[in-house]
Protein backbone atom coordinates (compact mmCIF):
# COMPACT_ATOMS: atom_id res chain seq x y z
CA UNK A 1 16.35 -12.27 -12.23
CA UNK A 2 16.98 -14.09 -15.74
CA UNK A 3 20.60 -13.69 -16.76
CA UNK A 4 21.66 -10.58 -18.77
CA UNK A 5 21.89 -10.17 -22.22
CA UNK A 6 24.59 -8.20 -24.19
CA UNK A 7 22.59 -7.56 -27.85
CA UNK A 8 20.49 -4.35 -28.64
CA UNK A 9 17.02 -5.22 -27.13
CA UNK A 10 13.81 -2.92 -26.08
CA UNK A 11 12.99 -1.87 -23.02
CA UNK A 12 10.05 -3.93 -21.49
CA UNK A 13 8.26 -3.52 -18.17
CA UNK A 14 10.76 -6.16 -16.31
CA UNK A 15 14.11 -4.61 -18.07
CA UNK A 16 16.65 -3.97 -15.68
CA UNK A 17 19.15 -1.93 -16.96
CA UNK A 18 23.16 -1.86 -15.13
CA UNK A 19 23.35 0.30 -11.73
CA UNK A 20 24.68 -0.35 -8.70
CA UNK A 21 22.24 -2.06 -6.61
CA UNK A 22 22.35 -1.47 -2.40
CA UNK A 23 20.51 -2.72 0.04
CA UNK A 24 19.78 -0.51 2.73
CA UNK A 25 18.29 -0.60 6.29
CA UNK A 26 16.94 3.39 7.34
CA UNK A 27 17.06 3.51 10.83
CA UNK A 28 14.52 6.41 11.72
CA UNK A 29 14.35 8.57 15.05
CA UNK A 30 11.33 6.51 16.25
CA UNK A 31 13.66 3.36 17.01
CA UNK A 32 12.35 1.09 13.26
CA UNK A 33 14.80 -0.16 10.85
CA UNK A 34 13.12 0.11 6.90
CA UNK A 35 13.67 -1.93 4.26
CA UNK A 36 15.72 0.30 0.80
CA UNK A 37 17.66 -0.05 -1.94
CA UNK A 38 19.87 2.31 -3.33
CA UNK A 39 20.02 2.47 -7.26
CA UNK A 40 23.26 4.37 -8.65
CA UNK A 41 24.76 4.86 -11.93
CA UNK A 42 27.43 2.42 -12.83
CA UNK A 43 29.76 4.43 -14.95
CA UNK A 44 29.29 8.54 -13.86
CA UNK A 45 28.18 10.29 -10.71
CA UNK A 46 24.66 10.91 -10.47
CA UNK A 47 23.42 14.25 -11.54
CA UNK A 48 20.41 14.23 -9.15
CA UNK A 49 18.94 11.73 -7.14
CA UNK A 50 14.72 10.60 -6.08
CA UNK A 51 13.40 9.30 -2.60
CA UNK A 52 10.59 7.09 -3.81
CA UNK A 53 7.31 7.25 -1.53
CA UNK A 54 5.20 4.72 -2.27
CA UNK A 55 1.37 4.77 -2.55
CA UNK A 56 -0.97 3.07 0.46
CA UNK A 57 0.43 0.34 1.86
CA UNK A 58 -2.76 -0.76 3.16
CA UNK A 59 -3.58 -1.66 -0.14
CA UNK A 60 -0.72 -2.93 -1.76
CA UNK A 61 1.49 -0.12 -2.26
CA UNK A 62 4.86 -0.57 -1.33
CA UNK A 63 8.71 0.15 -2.91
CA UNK A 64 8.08 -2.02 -5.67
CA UNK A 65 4.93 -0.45 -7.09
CA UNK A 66 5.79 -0.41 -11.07
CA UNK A 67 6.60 2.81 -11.75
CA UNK A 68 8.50 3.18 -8.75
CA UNK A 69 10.84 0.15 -9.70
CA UNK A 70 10.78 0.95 -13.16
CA UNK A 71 12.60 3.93 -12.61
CA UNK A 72 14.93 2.20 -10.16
CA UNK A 73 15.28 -0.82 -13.43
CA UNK A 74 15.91 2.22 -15.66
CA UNK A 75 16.50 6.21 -14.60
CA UNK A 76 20.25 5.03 -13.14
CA UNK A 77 21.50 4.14 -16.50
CA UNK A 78 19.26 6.12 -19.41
CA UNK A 79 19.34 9.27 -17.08
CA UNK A 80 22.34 8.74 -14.32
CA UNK A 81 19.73 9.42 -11.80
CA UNK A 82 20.05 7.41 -8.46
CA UNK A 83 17.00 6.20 -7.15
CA UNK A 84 16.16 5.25 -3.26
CA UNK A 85 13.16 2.97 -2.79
CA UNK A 86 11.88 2.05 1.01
CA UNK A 87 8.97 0.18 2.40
CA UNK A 88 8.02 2.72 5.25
CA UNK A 89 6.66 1.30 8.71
CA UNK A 90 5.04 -2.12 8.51
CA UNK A 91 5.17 -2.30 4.92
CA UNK A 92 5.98 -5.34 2.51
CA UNK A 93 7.80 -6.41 -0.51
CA UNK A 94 10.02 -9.06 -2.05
CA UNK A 95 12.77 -6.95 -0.20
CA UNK A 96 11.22 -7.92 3.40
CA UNK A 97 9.20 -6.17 5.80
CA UNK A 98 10.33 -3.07 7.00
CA UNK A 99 9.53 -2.32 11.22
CA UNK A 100 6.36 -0.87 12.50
CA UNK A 101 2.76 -0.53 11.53
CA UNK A 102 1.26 1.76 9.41
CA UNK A 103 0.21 5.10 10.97
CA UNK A 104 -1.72 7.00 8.26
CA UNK A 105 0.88 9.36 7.21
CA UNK A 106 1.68 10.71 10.79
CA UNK A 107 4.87 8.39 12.13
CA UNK A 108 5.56 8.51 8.53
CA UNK A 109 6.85 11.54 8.69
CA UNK A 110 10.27 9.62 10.66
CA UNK A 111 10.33 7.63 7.43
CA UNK A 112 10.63 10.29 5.28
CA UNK A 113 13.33 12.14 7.36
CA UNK A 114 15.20 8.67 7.44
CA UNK A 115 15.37 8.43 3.87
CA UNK A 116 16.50 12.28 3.26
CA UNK A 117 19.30 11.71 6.19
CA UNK A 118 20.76 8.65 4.17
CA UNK A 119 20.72 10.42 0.65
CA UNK A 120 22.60 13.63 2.90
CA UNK A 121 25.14 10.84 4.46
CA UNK A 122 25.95 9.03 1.21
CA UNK A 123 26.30 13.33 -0.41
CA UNK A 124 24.35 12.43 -3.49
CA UNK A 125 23.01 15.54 -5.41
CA UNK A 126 19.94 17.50 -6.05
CA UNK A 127 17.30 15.31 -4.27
CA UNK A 128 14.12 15.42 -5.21
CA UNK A 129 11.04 13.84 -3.45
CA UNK A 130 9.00 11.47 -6.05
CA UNK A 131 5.73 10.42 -4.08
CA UNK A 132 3.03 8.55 -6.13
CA UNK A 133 -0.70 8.87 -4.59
CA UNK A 134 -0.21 8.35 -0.41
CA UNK A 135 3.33 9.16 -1.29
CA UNK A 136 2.22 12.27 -2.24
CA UNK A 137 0.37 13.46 1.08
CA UNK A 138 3.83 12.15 2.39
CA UNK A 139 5.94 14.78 0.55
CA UNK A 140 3.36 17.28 0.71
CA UNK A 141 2.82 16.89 4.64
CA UNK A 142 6.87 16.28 5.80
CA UNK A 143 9.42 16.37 2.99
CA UNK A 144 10.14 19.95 3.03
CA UNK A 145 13.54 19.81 3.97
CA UNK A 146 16.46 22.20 3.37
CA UNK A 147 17.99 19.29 1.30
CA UNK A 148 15.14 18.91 -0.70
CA UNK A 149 15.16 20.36 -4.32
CA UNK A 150 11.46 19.74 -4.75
CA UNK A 151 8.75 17.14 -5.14
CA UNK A 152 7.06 15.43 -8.21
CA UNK A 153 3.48 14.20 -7.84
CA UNK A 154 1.95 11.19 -9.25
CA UNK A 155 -1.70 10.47 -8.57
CA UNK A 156 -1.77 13.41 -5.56
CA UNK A 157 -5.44 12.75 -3.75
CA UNK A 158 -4.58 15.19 -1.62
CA UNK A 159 -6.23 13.42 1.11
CA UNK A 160 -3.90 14.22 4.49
CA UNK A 161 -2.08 17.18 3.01
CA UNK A 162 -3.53 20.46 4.61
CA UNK A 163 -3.57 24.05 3.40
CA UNK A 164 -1.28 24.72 5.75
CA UNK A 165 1.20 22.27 4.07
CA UNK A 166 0.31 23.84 0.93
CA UNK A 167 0.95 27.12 2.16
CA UNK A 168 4.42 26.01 3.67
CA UNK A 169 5.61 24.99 0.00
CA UNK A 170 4.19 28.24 -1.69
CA UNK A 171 6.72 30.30 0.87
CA UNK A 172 9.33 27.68 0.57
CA UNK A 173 9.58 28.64 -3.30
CA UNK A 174 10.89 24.71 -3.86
CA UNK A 175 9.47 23.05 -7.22
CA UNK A 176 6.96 21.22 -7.25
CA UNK A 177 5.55 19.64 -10.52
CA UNK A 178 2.10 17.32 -10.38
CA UNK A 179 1.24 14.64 -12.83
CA UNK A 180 -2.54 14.14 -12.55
CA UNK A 181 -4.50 11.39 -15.23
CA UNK A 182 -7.27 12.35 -17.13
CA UNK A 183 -9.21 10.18 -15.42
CA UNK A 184 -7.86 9.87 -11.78
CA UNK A 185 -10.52 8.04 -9.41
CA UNK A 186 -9.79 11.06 -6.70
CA UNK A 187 -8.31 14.33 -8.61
CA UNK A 188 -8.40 15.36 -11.62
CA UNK A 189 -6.82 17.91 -13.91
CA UNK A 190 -9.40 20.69 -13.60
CA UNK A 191 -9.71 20.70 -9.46
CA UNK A 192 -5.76 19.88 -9.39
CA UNK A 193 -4.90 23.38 -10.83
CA UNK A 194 -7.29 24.77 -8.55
CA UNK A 195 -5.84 23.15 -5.25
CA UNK A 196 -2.30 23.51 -6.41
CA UNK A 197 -3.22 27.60 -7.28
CA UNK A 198 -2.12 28.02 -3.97
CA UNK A 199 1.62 27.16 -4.40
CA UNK A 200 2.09 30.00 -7.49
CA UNK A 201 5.61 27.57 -8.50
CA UNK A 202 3.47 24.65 -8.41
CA UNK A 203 3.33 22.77 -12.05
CA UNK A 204 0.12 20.67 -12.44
CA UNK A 205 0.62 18.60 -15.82
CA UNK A 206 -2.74 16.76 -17.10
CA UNK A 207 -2.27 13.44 -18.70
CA UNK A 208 -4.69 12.19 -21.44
CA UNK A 209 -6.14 8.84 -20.75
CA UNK A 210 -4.54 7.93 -17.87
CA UNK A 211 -5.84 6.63 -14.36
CA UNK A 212 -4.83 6.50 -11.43
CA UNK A 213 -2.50 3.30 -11.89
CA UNK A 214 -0.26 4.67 -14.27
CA UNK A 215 -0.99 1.37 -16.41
CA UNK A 216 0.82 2.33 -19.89
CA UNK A 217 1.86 5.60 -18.81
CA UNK A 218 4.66 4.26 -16.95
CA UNK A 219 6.93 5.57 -19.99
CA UNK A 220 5.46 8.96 -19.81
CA UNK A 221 5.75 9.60 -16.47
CA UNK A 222 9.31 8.80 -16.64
CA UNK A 223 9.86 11.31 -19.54
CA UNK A 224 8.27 14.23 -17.13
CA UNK A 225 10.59 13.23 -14.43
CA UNK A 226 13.96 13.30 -16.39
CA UNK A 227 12.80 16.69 -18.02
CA UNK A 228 12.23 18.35 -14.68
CA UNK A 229 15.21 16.68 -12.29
CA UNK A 230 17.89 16.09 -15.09
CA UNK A 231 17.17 18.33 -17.64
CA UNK A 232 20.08 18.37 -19.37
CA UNK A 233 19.15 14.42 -20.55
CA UNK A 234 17.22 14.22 -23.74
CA UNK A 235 13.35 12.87 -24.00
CA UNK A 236 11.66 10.88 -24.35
CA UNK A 237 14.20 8.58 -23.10
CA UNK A 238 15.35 5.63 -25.08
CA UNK A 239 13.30 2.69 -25.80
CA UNK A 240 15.95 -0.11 -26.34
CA UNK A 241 19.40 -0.96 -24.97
CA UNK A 242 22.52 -1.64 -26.62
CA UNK A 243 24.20 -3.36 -23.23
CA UNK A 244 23.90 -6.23 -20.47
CA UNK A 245 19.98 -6.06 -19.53
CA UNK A 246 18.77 -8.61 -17.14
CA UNK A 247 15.06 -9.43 -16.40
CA UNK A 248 12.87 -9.07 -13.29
CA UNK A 249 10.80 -11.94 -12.38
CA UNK A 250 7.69 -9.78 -11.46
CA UNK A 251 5.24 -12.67 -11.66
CA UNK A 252 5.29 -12.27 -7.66
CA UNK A 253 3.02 -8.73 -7.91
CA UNK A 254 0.16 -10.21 -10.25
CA UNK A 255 -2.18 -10.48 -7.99
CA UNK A 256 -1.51 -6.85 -6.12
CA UNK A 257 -1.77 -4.59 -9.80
CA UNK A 258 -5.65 -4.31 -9.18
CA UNK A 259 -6.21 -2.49 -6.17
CA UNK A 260 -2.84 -2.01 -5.32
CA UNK A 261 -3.11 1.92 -5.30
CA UNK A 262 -6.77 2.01 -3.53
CA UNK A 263 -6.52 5.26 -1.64
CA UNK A 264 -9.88 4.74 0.14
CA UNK A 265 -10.16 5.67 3.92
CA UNK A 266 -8.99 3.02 6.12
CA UNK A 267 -8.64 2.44 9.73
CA UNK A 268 -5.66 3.52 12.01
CA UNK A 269 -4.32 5.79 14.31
CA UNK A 270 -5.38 9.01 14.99
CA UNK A 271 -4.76 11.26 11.81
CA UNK A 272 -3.76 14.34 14.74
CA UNK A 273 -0.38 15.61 13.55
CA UNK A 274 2.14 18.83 14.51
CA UNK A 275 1.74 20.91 11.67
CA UNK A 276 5.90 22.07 12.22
């Protein structure tokens, strides 16, 4: 990162406002060790706190997808929101490689449990499940936990979530609030409200002239997340910082931004799960 600043300056795409910044290792039931980072205010206990599931690794997605670090960069210190990122099984970043192989969203259900059990350990408040396209199915299919405060949406293709997982968060009564583009490659506003109609809590919030990629709607999807897990934080959230900022050397990721969300069928293990 470039050294911080102290003058009044906006917030870009590679700001990285103050937190405290952990590295973690998740060490999951299944015998891997996961790559995290845990993002806390500096100055004030947290008022809630997100598990970040990334989109499909098997095509780029990982714990530094942009809006997943961008609200790691920002959410700890505009929102005093702490913010776990992970690479689940066999997935890579700049953070290192986290243990396994991918498993198309069925061992993935340790990673998920790993993440909630270190967010119970450390006590941090109101958790909330923030799953971005694969990430989704990931929430949808195992982060029902009694820990769990509910689960916000980006991109949700729905792919490996069941009805039965549906049905499980309609009795559960837990939020659950889904951000769906305009123009999503795999579901859009219109057939999202008529999935989602069978969780009656459920929240389905269409976004004008976005895509799947979030590209320049990074900003608004942060907005939607403040407003629903610390509502008591004003939006839209500031767009410059009066305060030490450093920047992120993202130059790293240039070549992953195309694709890096591709949700297309791929091949793996059998997609044969318990439903419990």
């Amino acid at each position: 990162m470039n050294p911080p600043h102290s003058s009044s300056q906006p917030v870009r795409g590679s700001s990285v406002l103050p937190a405290h910044r952990q590295p973690l290792s998740l060490h999951t039931a299944d015998g891997l060790e996961l790559v995290g980072e845990l993002a806390r205010p500096v100055d004030r206990d947290p008022v809630a706190t997100l598990i970040c599931l990334h989109p499909l690794p098997t095509h780029g997605g990982m714990m530094d997808s942009h809006v997943l670090r961008k609200a790691s960069y920002r959410l700890p210190a505009l929102a005093a929101v702490a913010v776990l990122r992970f690479n689940t099984r066999g997935t890579s970043s700049l953070q290192g490689t986290s243990q396994g192989s991918f498993d198309n969203g069925v061992g993935e259900r340790f990673d998920v449990a790993a993440a909630v059990e270190q967010v119970e350990f450390a006590d941090l408040p109101h958790l909330w499940l923030l799953g971005w396209s694969f990430g989704t199915d990931l929430a949808l299919m195992h982060g029902l936990e009694p820990s769990v405060t509910g689960a916000i949406l980006l991109s949700p293709p729905l792919r490996h979530t069941r009805e039965s997982d549906l049905a499980r968060w309609a009795d559960s009564g837990k939020a659950l609030v889904a951000l769906v583009p305009e123009h999503d490659d795999y579901l859009q506003p219109p057939e999202a409200r008529r999935r989602f109609a069978a969780v009656p809590q459920a929240e389905v919030v269409g976004v004008d002239g976005a895509k799947h990629l979030w590209t320049g709607h990074a900003e608004r999807v942060l907005d939607e997340i403040v407003a629903r897990v610390a509502p008591a934080v004003p939006t839209p959230l500031p767009t410059t910082w009066d305060g030490p900022m450093e920047r992120a050397d993202t130059s790293a990721y240039a070549d992953r931004s195309a694709a890096a969300y591709d949700d297309r069928t791929v091949s793996g293990p059998s997609q044969e799960r318990d439903d419990r």
